[in-house]
PDB file of N, CA and C in Angstrom:
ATOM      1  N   UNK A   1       0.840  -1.198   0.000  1.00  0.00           N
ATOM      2  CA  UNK A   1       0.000   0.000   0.000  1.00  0.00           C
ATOM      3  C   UNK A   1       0.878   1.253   0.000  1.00  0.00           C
ATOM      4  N   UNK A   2       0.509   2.372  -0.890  1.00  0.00           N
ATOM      5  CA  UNK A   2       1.124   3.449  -0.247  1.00  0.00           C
ATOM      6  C   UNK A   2       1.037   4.160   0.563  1.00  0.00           C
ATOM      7  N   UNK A   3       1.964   5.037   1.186  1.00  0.00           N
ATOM      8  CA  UNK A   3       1.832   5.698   2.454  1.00  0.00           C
ATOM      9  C   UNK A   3       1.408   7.053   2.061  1.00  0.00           C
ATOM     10  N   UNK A   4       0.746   7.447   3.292  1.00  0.00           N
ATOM     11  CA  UNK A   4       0.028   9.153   3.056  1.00  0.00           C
ATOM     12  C   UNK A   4       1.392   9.904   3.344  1.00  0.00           C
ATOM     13  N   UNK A   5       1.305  11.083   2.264  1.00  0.00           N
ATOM     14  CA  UNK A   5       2.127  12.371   2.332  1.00  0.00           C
ATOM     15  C   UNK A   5       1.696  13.368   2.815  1.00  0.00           C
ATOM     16  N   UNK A   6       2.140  13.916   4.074  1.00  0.00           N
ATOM     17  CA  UNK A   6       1.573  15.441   4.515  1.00  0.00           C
ATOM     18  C   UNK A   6       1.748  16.443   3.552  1.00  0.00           C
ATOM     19  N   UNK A   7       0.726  17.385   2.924  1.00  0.00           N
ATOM     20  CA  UNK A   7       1.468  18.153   2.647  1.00  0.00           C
ATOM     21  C   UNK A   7       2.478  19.437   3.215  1.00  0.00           C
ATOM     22  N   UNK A   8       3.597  19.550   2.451  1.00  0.00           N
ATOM     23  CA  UNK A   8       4.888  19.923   2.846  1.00  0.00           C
ATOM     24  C   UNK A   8       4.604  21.266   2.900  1.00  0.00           C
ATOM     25  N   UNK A   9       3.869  22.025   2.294  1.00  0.00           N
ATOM     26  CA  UNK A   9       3.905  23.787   2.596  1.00  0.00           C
ATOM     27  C   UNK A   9       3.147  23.626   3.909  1.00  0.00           C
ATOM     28  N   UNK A  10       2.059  23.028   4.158  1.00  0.00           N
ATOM     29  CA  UNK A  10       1.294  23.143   5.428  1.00  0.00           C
ATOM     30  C   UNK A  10       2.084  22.418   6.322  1.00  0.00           C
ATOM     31  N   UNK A  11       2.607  21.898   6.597  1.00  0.00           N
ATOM     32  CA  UNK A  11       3.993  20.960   7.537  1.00  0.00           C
ATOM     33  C   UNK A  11       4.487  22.291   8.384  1.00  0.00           C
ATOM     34  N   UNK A  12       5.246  23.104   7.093  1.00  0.00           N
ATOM     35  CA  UNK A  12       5.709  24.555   7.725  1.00  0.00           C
ATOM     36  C   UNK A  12       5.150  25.378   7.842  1.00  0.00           C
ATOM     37  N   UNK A  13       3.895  25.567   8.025  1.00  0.00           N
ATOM     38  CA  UNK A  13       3.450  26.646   8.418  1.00  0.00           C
ATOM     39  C   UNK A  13       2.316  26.238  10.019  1.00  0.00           C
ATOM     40  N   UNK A  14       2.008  24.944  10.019  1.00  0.00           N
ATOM     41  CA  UNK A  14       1.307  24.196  10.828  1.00  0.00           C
ATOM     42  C   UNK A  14       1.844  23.641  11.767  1.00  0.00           C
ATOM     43  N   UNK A  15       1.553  23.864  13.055  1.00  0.00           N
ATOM     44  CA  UNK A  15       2.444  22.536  13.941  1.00  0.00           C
ATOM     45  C   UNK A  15       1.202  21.988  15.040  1.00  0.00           C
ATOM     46  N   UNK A  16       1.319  21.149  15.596  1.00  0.00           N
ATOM     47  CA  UNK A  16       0.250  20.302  16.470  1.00  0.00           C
ATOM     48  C   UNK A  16       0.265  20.284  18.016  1.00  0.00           C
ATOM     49  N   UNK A  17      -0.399  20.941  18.798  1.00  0.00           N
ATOM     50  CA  UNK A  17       0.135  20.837  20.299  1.00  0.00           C
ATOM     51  C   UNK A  17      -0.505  19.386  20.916  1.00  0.00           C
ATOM     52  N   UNK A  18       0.419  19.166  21.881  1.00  0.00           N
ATOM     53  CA  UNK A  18       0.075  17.907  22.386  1.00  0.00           C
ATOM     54  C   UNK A  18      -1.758  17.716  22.579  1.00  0.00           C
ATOM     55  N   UNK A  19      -1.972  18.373  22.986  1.00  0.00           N
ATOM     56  CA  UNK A  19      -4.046  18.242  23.399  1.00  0.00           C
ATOM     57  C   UNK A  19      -4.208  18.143  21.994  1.00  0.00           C
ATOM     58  N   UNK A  20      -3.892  18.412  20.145  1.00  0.00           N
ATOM     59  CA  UNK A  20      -4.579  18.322  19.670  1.00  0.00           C
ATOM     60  C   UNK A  20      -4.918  19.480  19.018  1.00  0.00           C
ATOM     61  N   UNK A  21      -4.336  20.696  19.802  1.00  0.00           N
ATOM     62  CA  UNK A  21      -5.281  22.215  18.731  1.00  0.00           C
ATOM     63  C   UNK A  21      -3.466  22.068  17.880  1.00  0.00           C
ATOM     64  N   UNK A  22      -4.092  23.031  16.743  1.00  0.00           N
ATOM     65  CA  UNK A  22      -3.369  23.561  15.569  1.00  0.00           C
ATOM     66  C   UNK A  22      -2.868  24.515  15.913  1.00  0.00           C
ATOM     67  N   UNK A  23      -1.933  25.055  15.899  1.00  0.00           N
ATOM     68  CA  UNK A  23      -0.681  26.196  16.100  1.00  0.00           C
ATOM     69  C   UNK A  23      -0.435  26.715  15.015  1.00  0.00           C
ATOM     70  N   UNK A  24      -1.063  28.260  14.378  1.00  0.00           N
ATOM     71  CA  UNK A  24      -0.579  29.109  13.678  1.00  0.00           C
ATOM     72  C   UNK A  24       0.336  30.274  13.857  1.00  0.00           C
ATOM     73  N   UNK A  25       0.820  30.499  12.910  1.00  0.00           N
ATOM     74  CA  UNK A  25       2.164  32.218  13.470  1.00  0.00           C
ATOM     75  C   UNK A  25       0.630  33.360  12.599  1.00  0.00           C
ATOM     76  N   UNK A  26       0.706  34.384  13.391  1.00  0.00           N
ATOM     77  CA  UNK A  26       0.004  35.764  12.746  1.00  0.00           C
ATOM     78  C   UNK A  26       0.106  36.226  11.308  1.00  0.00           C
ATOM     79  N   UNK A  27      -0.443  36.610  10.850  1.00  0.00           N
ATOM     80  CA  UNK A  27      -0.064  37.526   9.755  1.00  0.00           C
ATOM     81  C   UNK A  27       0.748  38.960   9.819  1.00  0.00           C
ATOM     82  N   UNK A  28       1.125  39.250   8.907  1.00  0.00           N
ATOM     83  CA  UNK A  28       2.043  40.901   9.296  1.00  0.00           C
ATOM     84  C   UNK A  28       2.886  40.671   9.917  1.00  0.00           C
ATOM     85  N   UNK A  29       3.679  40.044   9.956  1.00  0.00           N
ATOM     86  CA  UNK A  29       5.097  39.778  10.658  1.00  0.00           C
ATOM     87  C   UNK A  29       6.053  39.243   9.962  1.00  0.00           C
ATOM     88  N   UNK A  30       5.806  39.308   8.475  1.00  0.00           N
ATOM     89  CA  UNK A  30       6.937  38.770   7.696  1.00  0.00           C
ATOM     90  C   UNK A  30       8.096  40.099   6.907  1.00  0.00           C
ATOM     91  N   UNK A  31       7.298  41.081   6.156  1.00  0.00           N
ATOM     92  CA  UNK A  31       8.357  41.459   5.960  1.00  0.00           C
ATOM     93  C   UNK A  31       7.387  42.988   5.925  1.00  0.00           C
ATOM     94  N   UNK A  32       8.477  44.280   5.298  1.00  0.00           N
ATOM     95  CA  UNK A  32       8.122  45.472   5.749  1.00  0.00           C
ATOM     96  C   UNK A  32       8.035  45.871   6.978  1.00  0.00           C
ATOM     97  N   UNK A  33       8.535  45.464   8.330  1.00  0.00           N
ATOM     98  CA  UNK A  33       8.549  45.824   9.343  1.00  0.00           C
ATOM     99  C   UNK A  33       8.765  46.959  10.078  1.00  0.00           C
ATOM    100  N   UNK A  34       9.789  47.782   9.083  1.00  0.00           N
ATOM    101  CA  UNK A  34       9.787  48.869   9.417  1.00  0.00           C
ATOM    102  C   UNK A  34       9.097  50.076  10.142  1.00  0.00           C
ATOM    103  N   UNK A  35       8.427  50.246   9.315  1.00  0.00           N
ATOM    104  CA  UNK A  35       7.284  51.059   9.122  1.00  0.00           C
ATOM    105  C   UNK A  35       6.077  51.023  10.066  1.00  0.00           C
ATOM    106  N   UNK A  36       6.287  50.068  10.791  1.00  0.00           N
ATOM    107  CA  UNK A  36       5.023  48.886  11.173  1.00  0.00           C
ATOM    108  C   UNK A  36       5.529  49.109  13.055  1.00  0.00           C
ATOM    109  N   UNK A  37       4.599  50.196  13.691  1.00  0.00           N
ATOM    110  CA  UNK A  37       4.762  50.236  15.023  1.00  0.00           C
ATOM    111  C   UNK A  37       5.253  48.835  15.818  1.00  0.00           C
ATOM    112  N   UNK A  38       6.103  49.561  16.402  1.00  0.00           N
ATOM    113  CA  UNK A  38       6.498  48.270  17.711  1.00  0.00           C
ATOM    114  C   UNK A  38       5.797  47.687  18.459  1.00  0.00           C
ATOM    115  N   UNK A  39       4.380  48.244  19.002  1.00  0.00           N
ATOM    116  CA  UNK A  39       3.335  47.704  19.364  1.00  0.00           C
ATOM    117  C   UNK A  39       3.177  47.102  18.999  1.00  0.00           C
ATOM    118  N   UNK A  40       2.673  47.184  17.451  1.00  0.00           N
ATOM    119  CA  UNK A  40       1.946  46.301  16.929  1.00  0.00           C
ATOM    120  C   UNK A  40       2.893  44.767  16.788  1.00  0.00           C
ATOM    121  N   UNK A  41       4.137  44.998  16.194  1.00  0.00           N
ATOM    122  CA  UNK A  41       4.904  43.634  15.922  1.00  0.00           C
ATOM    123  C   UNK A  41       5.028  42.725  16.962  1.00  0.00           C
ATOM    124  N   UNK A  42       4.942  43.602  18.481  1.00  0.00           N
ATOM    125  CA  UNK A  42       4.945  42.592  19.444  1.00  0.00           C
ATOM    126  C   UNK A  42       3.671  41.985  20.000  1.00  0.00           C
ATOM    127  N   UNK A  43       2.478  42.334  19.614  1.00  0.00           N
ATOM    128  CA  UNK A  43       1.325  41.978  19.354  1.00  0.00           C
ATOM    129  C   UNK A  43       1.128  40.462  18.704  1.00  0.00           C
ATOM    130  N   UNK A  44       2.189  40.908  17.211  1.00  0.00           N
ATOM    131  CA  UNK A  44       1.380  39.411  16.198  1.00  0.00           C
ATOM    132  C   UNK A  44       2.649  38.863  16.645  1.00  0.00           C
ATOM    133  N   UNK A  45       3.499  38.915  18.095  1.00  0.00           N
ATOM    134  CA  UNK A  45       4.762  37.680  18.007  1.00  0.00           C
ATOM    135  C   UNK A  45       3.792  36.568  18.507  1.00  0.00           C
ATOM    136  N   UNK A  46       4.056  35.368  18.198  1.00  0.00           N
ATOM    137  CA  UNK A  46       3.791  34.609  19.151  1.00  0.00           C
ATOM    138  C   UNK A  46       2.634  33.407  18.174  1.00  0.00           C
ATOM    139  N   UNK A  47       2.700  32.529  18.608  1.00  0.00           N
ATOM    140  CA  UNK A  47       1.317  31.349  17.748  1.00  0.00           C
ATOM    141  C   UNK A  47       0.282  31.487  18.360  1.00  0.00           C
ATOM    142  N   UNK A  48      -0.809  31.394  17.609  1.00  0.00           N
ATOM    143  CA  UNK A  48      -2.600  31.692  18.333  1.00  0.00           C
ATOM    144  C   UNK A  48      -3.254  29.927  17.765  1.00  0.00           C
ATOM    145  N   UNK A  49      -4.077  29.664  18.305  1.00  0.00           N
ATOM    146  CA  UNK A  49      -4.489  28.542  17.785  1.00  0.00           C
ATOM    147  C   UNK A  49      -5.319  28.604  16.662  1.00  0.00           C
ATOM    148  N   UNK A  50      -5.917  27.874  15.734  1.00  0.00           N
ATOM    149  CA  UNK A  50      -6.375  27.703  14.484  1.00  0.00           C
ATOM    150  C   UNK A  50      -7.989  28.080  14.829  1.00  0.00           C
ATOM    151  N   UNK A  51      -8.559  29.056  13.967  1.00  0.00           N
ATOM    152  CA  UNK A  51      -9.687  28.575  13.876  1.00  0.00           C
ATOM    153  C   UNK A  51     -10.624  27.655  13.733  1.00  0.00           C
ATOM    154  N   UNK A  52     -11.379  27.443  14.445  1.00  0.00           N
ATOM    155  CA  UNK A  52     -12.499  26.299  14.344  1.00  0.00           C
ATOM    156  C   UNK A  52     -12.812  25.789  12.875  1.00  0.00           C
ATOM    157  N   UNK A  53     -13.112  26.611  12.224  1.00  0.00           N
ATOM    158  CA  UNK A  53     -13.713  26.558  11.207  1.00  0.00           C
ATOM    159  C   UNK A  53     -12.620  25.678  10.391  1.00  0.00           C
ATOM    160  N   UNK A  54     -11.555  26.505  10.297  1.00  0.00           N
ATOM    161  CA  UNK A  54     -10.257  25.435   9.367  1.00  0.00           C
ATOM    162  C   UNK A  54      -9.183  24.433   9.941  1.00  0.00           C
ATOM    163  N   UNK A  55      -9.777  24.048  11.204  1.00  0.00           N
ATOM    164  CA  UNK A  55      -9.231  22.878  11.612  1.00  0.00           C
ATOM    165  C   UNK A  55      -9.368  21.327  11.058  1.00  0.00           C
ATOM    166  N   UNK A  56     -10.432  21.135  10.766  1.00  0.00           N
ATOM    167  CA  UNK A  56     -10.198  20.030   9.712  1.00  0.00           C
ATOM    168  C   UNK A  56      -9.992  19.652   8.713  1.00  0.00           C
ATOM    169  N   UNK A  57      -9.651  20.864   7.705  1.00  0.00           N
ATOM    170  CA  UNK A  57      -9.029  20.745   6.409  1.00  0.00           C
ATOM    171  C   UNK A  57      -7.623  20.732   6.544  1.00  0.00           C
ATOM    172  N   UNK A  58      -7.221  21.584   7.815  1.00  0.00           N
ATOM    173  CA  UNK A  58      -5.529  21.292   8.090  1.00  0.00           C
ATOM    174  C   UNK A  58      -5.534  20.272   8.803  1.00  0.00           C
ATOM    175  N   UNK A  59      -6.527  19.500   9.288  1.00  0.00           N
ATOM    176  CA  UNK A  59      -5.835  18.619  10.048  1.00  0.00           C
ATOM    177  C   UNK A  59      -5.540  17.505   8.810  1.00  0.00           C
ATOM    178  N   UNK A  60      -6.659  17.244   8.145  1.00  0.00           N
ATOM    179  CA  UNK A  60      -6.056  16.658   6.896  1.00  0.00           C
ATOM    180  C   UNK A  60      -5.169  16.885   5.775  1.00  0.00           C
ATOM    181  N   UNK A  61      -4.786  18.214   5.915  1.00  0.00           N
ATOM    182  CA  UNK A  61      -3.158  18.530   4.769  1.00  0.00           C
ATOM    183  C   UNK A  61      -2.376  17.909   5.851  1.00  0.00           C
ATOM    184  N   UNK A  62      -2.340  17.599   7.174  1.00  0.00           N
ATOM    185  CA  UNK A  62      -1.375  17.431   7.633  1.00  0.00           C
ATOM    186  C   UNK A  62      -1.105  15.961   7.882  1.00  0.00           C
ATOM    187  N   UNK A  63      -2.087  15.004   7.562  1.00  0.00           N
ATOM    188  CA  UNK A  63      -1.878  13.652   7.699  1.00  0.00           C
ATOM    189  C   UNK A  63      -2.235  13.057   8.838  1.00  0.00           C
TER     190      UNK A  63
END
């Protein structure tokens, strides 16, 4: 039989906490930073968990 492939862009951008929720990084924190109050960047540091809604389509890109 063959084996299931996660897909690989969602691999890196997705990670799994032990209980089970989905671990995303924010948006606006990749590039142009400059410009972009310090407030705010330390705001989107950090992973938030996945919305409800698209948790089971990532849970299945992810295998």
């Amino acid at each position: 039989m063959p084996k299931n492939k996660s897909h690989s862009g969602a691999s890196k951008r997705f990670r799994v906490t032990g209980s089970g929720k989905i671990m995303r990084r924010r948006a606006n924190k990749n590039h142009l930073l400059e410009h972009k109050p310090t407030k705010r960047t330390r705001r989107l540091t950090g992973d938030v968990a996945l919305a409800k809604a698209d948790t089971k389509m990532i849970k299945k890109l992810l295998g």
